[in-house]
Protein backbone atom coordinates (compact mmCIF):
# COMPACT_ATOMS: atom_id res chain seq x y z
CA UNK A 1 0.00 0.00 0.00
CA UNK A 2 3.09 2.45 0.89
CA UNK A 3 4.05 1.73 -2.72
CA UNK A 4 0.79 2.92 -4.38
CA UNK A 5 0.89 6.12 -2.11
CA UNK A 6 4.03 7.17 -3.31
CA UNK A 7 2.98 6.51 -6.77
CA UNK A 8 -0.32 8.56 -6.35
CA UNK A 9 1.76 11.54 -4.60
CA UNK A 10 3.79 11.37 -7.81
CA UNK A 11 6.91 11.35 -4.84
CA UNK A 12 10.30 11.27 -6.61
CA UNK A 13 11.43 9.16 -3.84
CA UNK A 14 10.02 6.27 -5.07
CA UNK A 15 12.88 6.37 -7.37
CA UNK A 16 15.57 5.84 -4.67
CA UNK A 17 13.04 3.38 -3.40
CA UNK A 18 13.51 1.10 -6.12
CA UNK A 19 16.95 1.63 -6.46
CA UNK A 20 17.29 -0.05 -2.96
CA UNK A 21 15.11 -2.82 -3.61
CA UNK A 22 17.35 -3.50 -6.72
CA UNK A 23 20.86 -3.42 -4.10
CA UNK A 24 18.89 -5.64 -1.53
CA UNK A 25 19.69 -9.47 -1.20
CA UNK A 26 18.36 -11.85 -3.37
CA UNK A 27 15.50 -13.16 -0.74
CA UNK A 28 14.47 -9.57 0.10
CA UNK A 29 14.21 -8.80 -4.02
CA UNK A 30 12.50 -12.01 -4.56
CA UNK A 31 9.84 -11.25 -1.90
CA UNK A 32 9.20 -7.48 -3.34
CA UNK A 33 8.98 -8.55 -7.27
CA UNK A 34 9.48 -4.69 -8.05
CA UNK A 35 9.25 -5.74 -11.54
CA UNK A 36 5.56 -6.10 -11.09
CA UNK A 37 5.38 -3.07 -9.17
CA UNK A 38 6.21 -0.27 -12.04
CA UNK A 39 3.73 -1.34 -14.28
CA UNK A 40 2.02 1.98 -14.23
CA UNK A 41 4.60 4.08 -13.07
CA UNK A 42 4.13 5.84 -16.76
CA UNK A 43 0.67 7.36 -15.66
CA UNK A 44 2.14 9.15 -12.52
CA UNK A 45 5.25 10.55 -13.95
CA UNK A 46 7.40 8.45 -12.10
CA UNK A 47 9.05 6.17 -14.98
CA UNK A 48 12.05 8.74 -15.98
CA UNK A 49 13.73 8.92 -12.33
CA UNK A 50 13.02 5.23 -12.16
CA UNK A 51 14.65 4.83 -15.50
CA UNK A 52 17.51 6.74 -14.46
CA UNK A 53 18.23 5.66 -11.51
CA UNK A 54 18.80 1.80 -13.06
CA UNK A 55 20.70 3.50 -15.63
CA UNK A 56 23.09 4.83 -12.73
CA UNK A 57 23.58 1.58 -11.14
CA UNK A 58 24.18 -0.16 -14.96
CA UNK A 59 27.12 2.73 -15.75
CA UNK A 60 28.23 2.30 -11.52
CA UNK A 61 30.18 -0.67 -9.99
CA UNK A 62 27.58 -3.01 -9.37
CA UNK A 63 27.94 -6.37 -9.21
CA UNK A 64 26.08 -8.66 -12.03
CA UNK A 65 23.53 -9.29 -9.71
CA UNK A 66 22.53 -5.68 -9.16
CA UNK A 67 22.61 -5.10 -12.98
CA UNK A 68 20.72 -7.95 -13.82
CA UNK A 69 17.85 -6.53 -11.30
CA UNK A 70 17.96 -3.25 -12.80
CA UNK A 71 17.93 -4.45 -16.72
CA UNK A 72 14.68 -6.23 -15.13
CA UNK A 73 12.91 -3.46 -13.86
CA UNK A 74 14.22 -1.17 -17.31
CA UNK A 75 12.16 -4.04 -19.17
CA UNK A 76 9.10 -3.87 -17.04
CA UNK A 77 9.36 0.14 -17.51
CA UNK A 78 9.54 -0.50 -20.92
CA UNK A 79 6.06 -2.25 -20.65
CA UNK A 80 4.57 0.07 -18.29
CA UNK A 81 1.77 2.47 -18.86
């Protein structure tokens, strides 16, 4: 529900707030599915912060983890509305 507040506030935070669940472990990230969460990120504004804070943790020194999380949720923005 905390998730679809943000969203509705159109809160620029939620940006960072993906980021994090991207840099989590791999049981925390599992649990979230952010993936599924963006899907209408589009409609509130939200989907170029999101999409550019994946694209700094691509160009950083994540691991391949990390990058493979964030090419997932640039896919699923991709699909959003």
């Amino acid at each position: 529900m905390a998730w679809d507040v943000l969203q509705c506030a159109r809160q620029l935070v939620a940006a960072d707030i993906v980021a994090e669940w991207v840099m989590t472990d791999a049981d925390t990230y599992a649990a979230l599915v952010p993936f599924n969460m963006v899907q209408s990120v589009r409609f509130y504004g939200l989907d170029h912060p999101i999409r550019a804070a994946m694209h700094q943790l691509l160009g950083g020194g994540a691991d391949d983890e990390v990058k493979a999380r964030a090419s997932q949720i640039l896919e699923a923005l991709r699909k959003a509305y």
